[in-house]
N, C-alpha and C. Protein backbone atom coordinates (compact mmCIF):
# COMPACT_ATOMS: atom_id res chain seq x y z
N UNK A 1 -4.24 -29.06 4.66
CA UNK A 1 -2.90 -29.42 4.30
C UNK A 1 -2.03 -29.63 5.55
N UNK A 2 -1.90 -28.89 6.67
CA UNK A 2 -1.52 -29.07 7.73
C UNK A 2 -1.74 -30.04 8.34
N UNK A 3 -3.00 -30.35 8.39
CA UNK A 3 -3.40 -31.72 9.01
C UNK A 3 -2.97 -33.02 8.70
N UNK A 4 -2.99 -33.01 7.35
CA UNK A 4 -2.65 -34.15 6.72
C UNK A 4 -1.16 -34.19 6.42
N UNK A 5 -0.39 -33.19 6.58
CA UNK A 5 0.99 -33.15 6.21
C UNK A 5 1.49 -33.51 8.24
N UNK A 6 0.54 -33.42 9.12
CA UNK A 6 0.37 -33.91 10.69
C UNK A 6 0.44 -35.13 10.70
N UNK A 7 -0.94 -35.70 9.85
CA UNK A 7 -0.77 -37.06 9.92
C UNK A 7 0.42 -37.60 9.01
N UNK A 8 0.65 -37.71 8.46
CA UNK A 8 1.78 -38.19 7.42
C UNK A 8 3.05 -38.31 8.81
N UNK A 9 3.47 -36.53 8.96
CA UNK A 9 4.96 -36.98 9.82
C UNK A 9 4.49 -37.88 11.09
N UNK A 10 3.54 -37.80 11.48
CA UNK A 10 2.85 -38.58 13.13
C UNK A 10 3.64 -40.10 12.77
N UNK A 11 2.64 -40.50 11.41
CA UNK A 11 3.02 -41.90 11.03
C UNK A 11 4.16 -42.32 11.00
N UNK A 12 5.03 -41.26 9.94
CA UNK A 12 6.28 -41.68 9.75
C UNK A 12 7.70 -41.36 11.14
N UNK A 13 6.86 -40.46 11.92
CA UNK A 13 7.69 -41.08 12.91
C UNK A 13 7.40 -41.94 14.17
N UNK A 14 6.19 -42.37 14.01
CA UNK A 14 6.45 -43.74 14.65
C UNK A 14 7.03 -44.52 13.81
N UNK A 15 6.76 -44.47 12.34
CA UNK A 15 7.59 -46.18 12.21
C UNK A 15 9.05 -45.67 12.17
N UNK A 16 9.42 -44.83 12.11
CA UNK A 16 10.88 -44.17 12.33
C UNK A 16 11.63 -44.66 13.52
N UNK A 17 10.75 -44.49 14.54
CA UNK A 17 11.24 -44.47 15.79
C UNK A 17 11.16 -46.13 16.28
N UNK A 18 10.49 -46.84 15.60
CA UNK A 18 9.99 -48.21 16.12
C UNK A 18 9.71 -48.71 17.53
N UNK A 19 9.33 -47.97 18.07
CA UNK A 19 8.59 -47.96 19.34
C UNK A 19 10.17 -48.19 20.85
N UNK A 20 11.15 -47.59 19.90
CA UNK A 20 12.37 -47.56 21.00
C UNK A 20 12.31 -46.55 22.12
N UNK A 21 13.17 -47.50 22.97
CA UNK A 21 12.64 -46.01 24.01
C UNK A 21 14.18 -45.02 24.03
N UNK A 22 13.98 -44.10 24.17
CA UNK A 22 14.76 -43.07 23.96
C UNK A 22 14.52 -41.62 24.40
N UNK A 23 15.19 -40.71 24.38
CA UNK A 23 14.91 -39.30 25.18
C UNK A 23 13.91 -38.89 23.93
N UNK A 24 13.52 -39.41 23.09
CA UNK A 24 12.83 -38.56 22.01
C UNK A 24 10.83 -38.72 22.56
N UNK A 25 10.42 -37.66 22.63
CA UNK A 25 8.69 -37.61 22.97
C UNK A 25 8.60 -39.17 21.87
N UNK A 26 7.09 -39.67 22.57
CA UNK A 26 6.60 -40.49 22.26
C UNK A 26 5.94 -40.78 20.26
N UNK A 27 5.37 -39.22 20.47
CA UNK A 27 4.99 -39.18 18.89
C UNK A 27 5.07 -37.79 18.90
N UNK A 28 4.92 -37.54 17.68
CA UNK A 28 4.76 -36.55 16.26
C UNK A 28 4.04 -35.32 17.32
N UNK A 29 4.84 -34.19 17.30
CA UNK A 29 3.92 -33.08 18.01
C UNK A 29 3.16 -32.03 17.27
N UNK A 30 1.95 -31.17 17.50
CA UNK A 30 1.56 -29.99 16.75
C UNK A 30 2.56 -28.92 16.18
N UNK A 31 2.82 -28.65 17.44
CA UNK A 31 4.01 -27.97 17.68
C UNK A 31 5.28 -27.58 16.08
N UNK A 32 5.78 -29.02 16.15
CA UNK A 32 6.48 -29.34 15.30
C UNK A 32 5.76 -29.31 13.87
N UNK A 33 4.63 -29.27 13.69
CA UNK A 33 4.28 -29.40 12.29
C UNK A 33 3.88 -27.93 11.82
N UNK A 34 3.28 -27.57 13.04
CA UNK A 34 3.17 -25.72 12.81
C UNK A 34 4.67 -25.22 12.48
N UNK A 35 5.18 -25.51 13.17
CA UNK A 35 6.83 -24.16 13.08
C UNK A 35 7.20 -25.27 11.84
N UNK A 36 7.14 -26.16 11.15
CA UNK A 36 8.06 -26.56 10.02
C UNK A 36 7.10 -25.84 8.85
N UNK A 37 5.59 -25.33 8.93
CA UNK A 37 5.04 -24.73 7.85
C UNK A 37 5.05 -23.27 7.98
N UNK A 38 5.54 -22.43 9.32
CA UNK A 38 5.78 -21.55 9.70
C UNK A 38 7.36 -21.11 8.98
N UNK A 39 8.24 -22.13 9.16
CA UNK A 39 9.55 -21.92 8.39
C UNK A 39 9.59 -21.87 6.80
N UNK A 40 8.78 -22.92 6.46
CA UNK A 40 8.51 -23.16 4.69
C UNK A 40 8.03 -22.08 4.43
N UNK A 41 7.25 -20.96 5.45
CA UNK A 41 6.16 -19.69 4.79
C UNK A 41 7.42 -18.49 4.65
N UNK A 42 8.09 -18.67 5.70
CA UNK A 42 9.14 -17.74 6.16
C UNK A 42 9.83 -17.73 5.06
N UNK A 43 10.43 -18.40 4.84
CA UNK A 43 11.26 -19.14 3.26
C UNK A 43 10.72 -18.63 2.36
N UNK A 44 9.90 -18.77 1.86
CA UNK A 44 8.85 -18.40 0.09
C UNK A 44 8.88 -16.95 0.50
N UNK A 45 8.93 -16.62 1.73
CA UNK A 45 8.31 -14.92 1.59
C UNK A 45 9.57 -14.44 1.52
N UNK A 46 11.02 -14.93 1.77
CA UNK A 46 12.08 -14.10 1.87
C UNK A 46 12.41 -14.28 0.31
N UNK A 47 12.17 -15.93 -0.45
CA UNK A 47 12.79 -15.85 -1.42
C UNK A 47 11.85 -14.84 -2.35
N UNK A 48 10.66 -14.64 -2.02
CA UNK A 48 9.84 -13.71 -3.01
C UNK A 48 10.29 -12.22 -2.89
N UNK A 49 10.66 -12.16 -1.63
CA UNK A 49 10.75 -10.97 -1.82
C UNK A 49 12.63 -10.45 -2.34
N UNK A 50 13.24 -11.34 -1.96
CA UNK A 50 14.63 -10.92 -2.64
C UNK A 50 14.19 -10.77 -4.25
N UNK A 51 13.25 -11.64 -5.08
CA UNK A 51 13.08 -11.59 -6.59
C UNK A 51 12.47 -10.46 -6.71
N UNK A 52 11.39 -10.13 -6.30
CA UNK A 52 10.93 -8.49 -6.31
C UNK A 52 11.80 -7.77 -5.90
N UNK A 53 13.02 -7.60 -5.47
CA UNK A 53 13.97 -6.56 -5.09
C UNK A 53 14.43 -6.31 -5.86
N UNK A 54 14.99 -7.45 -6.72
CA UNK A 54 15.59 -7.19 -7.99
C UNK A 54 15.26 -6.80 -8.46
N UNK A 55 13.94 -7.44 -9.20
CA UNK A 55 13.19 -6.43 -10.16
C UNK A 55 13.21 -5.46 -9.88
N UNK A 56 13.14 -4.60 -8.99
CA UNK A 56 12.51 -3.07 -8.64
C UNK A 56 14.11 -2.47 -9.03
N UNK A 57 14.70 -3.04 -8.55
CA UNK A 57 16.32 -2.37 -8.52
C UNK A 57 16.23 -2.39 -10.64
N UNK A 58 16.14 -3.54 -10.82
CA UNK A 58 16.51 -3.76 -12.68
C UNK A 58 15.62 -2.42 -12.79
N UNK A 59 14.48 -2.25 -12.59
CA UNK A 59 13.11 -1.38 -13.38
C UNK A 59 13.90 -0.29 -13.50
N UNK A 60 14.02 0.23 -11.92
CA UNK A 60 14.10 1.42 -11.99
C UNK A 60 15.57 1.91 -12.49
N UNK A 61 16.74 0.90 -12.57
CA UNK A 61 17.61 1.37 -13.11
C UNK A 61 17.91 1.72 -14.99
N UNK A 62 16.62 0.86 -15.56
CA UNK A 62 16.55 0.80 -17.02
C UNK A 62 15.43 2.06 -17.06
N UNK A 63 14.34 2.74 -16.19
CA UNK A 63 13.55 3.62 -16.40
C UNK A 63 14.12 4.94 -16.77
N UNK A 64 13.69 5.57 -17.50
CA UNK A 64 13.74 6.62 -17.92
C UNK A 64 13.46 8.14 -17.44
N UNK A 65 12.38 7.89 -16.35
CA UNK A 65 11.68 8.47 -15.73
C UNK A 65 12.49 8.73 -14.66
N UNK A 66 12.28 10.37 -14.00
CA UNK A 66 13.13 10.61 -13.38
C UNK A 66 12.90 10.12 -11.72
N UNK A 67 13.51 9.70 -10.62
CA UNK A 67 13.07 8.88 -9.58
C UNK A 67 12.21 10.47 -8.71
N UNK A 68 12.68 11.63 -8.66
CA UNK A 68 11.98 12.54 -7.71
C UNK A 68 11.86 13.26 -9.22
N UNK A 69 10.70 14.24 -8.90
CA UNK A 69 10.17 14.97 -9.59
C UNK A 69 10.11 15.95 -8.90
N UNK A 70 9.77 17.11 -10.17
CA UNK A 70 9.43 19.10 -9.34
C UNK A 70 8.65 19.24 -10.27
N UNK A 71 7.37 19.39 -10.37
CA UNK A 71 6.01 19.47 -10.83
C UNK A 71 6.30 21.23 -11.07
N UNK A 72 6.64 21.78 -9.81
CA UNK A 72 6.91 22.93 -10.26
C UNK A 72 8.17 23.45 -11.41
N UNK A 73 9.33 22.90 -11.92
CA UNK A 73 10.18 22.66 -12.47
C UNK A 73 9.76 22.69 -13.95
N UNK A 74 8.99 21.18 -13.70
CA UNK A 74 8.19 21.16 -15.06
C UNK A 74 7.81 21.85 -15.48
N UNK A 75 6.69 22.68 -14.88
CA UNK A 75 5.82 23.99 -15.65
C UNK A 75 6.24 25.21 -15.91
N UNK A 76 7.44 25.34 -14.69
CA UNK A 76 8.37 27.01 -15.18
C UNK A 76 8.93 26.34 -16.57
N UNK A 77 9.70 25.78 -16.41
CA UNK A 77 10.16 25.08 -18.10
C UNK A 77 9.26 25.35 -19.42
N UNK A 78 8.40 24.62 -19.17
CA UNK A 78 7.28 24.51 -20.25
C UNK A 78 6.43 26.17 -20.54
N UNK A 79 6.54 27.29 -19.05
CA UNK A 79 6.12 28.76 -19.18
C UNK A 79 7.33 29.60 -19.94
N UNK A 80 8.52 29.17 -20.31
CA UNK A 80 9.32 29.27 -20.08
C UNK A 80 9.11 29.72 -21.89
N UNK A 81 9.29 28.35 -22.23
CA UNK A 81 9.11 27.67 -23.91
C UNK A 81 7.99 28.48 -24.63
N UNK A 82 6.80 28.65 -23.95
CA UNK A 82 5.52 29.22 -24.24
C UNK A 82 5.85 30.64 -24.38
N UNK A 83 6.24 31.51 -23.81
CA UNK A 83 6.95 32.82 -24.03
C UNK A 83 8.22 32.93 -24.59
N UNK A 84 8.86 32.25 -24.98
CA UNK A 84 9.97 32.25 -25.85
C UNK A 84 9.51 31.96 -27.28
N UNK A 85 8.74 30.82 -27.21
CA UNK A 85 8.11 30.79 -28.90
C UNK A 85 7.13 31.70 -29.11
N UNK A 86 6.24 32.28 -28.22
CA UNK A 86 5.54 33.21 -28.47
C UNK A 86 6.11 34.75 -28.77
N UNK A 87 7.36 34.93 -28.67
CA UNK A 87 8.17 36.27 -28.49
C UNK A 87 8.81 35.87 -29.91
N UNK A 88 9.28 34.81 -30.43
CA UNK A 88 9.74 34.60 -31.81
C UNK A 88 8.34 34.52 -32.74
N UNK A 89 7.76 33.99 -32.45
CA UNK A 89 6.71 33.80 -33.55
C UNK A 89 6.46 35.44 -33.83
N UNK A 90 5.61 36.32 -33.08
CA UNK A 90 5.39 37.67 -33.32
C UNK A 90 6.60 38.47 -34.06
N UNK A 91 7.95 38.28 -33.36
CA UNK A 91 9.19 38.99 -34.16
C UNK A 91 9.29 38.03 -35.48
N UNK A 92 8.91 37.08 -35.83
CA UNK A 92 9.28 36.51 -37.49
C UNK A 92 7.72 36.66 -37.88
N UNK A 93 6.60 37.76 -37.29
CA UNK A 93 5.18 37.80 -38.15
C UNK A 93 4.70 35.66 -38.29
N UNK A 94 4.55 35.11 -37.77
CA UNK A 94 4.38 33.79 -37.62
C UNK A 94 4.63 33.35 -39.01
N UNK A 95 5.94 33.33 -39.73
CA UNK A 95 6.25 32.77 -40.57
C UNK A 95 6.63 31.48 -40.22
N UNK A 96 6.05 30.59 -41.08
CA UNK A 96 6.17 29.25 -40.95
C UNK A 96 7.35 28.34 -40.22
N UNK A 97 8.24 28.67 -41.42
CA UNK A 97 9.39 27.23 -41.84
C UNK A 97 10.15 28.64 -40.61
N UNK A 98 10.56 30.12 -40.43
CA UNK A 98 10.78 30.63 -39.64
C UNK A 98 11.25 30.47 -38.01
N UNK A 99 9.79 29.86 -37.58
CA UNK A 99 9.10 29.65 -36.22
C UNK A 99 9.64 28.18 -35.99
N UNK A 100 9.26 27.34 -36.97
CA UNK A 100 9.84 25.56 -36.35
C UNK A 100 11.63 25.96 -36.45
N UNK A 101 11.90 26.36 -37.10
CA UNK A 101 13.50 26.67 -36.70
C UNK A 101 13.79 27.12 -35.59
N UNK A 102 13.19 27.96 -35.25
CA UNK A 102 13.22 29.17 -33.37
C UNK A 102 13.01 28.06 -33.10
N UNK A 103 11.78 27.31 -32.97
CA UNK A 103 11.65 26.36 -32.02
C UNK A 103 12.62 24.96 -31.63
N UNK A 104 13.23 24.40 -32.94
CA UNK A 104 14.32 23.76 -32.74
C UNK A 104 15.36 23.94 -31.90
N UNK A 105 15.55 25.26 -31.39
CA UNK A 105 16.95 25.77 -30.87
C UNK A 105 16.24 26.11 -29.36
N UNK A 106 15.01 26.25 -29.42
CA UNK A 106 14.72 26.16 -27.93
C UNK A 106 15.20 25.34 -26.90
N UNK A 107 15.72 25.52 -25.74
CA UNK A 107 16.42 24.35 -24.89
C UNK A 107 15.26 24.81 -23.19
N UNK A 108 14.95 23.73 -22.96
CA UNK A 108 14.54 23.20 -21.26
C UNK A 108 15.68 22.62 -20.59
N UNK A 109 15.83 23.17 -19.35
CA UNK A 109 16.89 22.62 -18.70
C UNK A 109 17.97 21.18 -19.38
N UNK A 110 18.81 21.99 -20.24
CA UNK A 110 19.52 21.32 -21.02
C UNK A 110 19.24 20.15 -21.87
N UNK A 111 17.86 20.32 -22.35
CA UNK A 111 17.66 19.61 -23.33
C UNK A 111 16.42 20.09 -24.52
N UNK A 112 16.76 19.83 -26.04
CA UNK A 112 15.32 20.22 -26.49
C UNK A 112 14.70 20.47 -26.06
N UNK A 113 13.84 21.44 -26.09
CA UNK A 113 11.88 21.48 -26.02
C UNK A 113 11.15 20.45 -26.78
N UNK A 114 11.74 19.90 -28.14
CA UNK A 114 11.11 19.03 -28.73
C UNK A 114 10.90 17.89 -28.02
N UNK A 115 12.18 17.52 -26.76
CA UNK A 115 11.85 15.92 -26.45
C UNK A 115 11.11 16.44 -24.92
N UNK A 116 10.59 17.48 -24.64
CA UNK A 116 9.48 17.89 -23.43
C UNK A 116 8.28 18.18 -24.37
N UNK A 117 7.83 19.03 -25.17
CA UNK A 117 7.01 19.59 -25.81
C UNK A 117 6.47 18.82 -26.94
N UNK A 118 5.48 18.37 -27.64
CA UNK A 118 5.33 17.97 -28.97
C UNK A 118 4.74 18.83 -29.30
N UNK A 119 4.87 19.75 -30.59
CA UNK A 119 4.37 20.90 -31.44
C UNK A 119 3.36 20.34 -32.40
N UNK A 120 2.35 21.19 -32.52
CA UNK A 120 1.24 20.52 -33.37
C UNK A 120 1.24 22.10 -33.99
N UNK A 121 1.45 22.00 -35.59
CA UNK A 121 1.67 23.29 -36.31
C UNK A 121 0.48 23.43 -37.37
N UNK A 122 -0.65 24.73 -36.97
CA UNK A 122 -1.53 24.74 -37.68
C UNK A 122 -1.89 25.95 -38.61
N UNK A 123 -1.28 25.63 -39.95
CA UNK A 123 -1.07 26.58 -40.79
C UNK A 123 -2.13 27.56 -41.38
N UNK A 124 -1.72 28.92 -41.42
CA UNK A 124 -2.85 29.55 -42.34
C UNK A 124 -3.04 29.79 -43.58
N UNK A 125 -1.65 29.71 -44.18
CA UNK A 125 -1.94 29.46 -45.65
C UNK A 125 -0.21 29.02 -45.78
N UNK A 126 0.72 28.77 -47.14
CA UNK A 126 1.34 28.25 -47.16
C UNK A 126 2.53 29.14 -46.23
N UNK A 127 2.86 30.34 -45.65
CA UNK A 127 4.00 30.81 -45.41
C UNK A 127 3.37 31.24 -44.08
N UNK A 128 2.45 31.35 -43.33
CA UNK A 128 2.29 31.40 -42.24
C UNK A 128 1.45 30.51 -41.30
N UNK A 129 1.31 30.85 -40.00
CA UNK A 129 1.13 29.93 -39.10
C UNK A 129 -0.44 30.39 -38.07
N UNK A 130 -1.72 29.66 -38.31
CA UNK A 130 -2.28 29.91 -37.31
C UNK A 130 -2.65 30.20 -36.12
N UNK A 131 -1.68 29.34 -35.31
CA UNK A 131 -1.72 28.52 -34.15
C UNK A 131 -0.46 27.45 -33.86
N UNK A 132 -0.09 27.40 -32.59
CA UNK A 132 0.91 26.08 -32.22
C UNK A 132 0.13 25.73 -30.98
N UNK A 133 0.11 24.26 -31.42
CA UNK A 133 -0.50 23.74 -30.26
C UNK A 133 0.67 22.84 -29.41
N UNK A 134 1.01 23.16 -28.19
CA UNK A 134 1.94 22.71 -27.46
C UNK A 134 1.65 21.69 -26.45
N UNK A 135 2.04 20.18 -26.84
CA UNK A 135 1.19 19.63 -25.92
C UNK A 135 2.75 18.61 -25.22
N UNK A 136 2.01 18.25 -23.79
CA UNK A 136 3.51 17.63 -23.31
C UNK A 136 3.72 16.20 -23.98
N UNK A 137 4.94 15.70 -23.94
CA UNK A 137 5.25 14.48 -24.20
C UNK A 137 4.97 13.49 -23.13
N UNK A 138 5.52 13.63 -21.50
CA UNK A 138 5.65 12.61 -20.88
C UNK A 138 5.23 13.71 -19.36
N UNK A 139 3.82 13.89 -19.69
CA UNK A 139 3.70 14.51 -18.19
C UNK A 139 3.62 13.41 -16.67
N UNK A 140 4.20 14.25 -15.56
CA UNK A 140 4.72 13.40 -14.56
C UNK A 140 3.28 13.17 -13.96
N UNK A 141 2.61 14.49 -14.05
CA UNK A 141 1.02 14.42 -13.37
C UNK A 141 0.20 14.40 -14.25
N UNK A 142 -0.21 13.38 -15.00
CA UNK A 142 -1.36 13.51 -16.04
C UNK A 142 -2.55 14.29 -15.77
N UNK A 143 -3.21 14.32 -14.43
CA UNK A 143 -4.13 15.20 -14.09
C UNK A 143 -3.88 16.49 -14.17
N UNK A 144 -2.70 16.72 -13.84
CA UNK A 144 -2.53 18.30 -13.83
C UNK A 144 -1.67 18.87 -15.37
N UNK A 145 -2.04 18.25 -16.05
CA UNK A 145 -1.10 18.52 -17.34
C UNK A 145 -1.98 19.50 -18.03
N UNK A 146 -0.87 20.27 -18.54
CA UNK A 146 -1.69 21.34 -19.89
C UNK A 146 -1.29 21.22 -20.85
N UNK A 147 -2.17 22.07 -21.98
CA UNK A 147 -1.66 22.34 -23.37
C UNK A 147 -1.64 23.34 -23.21
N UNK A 148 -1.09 24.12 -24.40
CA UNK A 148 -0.59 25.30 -24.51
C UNK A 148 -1.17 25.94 -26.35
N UNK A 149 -2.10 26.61 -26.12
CA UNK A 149 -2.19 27.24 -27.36
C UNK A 149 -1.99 28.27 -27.71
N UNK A 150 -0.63 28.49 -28.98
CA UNK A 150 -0.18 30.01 -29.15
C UNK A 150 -0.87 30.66 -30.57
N UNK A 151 -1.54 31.54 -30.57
CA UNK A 151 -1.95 32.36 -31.86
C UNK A 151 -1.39 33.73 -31.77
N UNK A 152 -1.40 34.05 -33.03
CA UNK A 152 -0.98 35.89 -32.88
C UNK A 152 -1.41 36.98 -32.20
N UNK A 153 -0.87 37.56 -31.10
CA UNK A 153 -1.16 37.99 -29.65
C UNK A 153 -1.72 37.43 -29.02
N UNK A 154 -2.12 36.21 -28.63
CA UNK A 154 -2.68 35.67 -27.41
C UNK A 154 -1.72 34.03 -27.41
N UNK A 155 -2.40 33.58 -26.00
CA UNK A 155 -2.46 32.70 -25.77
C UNK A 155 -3.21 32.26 -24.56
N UNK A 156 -3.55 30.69 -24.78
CA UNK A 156 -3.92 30.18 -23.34
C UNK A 156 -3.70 28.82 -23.34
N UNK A 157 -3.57 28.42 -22.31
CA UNK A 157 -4.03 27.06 -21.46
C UNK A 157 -5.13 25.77 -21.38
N UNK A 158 -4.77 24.97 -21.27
CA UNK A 158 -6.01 24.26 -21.22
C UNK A 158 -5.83 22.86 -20.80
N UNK A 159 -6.51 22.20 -19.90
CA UNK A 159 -6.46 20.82 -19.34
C UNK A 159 -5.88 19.65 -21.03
N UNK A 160 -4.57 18.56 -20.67
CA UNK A 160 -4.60 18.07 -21.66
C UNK A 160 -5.59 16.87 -22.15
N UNK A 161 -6.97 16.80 -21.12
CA UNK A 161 -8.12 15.98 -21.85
C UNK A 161 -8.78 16.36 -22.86
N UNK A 162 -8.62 17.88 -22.97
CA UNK A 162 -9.31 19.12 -23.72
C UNK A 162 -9.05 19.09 -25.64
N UNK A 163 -7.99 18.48 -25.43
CA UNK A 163 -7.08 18.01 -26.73
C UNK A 163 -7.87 17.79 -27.57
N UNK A 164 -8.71 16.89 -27.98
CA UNK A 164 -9.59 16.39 -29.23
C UNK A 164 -10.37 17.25 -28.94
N UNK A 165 -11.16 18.36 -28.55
CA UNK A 165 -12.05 19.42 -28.63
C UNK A 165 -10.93 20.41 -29.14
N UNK A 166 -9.28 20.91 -28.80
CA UNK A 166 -8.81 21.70 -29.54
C UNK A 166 -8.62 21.29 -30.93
N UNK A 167 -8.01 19.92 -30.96
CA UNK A 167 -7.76 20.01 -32.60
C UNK A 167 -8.70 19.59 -33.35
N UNK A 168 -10.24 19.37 -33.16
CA UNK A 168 -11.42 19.65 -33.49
C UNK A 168 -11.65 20.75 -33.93
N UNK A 169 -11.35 22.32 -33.04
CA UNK A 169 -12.13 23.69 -33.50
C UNK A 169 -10.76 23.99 -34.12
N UNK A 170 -9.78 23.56 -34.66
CA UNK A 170 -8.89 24.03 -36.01
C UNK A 170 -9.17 23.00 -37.14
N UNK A 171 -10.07 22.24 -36.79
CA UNK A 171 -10.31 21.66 -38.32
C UNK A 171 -9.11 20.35 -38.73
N UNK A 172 -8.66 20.46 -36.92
CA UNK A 172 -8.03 18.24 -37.35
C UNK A 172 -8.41 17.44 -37.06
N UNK A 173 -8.63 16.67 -37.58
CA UNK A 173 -9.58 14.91 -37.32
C UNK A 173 -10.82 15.36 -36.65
N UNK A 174 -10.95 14.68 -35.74
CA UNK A 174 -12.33 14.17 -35.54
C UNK A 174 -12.87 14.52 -33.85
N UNK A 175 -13.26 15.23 -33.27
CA UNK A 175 -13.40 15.28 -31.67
C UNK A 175 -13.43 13.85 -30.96
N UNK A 176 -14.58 12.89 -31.72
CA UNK A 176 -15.13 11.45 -31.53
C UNK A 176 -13.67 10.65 -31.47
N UNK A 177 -12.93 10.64 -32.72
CA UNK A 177 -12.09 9.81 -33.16
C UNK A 177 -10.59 9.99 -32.68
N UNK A 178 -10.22 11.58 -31.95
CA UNK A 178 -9.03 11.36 -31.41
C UNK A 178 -8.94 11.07 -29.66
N UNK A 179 -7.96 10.15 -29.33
CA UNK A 179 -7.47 9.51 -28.04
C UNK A 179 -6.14 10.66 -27.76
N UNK A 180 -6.19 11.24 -26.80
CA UNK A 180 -5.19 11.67 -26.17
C UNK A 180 -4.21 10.76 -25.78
N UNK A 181 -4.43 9.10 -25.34
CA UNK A 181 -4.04 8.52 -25.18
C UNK A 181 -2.50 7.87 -26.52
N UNK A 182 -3.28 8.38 -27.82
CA UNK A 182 -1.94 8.36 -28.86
C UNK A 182 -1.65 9.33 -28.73
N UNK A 183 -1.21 10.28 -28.61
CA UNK A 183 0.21 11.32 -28.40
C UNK A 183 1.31 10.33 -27.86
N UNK A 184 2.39 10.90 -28.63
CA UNK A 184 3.61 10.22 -27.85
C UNK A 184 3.88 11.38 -26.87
């Protein structure tokens, strides 16, 4: 492309010039055809990159997501929730409709637990409660994310890939058939 965009101006400025004599070089230089595709490159890369600026500026100002994170923040929060519903569940005997009420009024650094936490409630018969399975909504480190499983006096932990093997051994869906990937 260079070459031929060489020959092209070479031509057109000889017949430009019509063989006058004048302070202008004789013909068409390298020179000149490099730095005019050197400027055209210069050009596309500034205008590309002002349009990606924007964007990044639009993204991140419509994102939701917080720009710095505290990984540690996150998890005191979420240890936080896990011993608070675990300290209500035991004082209401894991009564059902009881426990999702406590848990409604739970707050993480000024906001629901519900919009950090999604509760997965696994009943033992109609007025009490097996198990809560506490899994995050929008973890910042997917690798390092947990669930949280509360039963009457215990609890533990567990990687959130682990998910379709927990709600497998309580008897929901399918180990094969659930995606961690649907959780909201």
């Amino acid at each position: 492309m260079v070459a031929g965009s060489h020959a092209f101006l070479r031509w057109l400025y000889a017949s430009g010039r019509g063989g006058k004599d004048s302070h202008w070089p004789d013909e068409w230089r390298w020179r000149w055809t490099v730095c005019g595709f050197a400027m055209l490159t210069c050009t596309l890369l500034a205008i590309g990159s002002a349009i990606l600026t924007t964007h990044q500026i639009y993204w991140l100002s419509k994102s939701s997501d917080p720009l710095v994170s505290d990984p540690f923040r996150e998890r005191y929060g979420a240890l936080m929730v896990i011993g608070s519903l675990r300290k209500e569940a035991d004082e209401l005997q894991w009564d059902s409709v009881k426990t999702r009420e406590s848990f409604d009024n739970v707050m993480i650094s000024g906001q629901p637990a519900i919009e950090t936490l999604q509760p997965v409630w696994v009943e033992r018969d109609d007025h009490s409660l097996r198990a809560i399975i506490l899994i995050p909504r929008r973890p910042l480190q997917r690798a390092k994310a947990r669930l949280a499983i509360l039963q009457p006096g215990k609890y533990f932990t567990t990687n959130l890939d682990e998910l379709p093997r927990v709600l497998a051994s309580f008897g929901i869906g399918n180990a094969s058939h659930i995606s961690t990937q649907a959780i909201p």
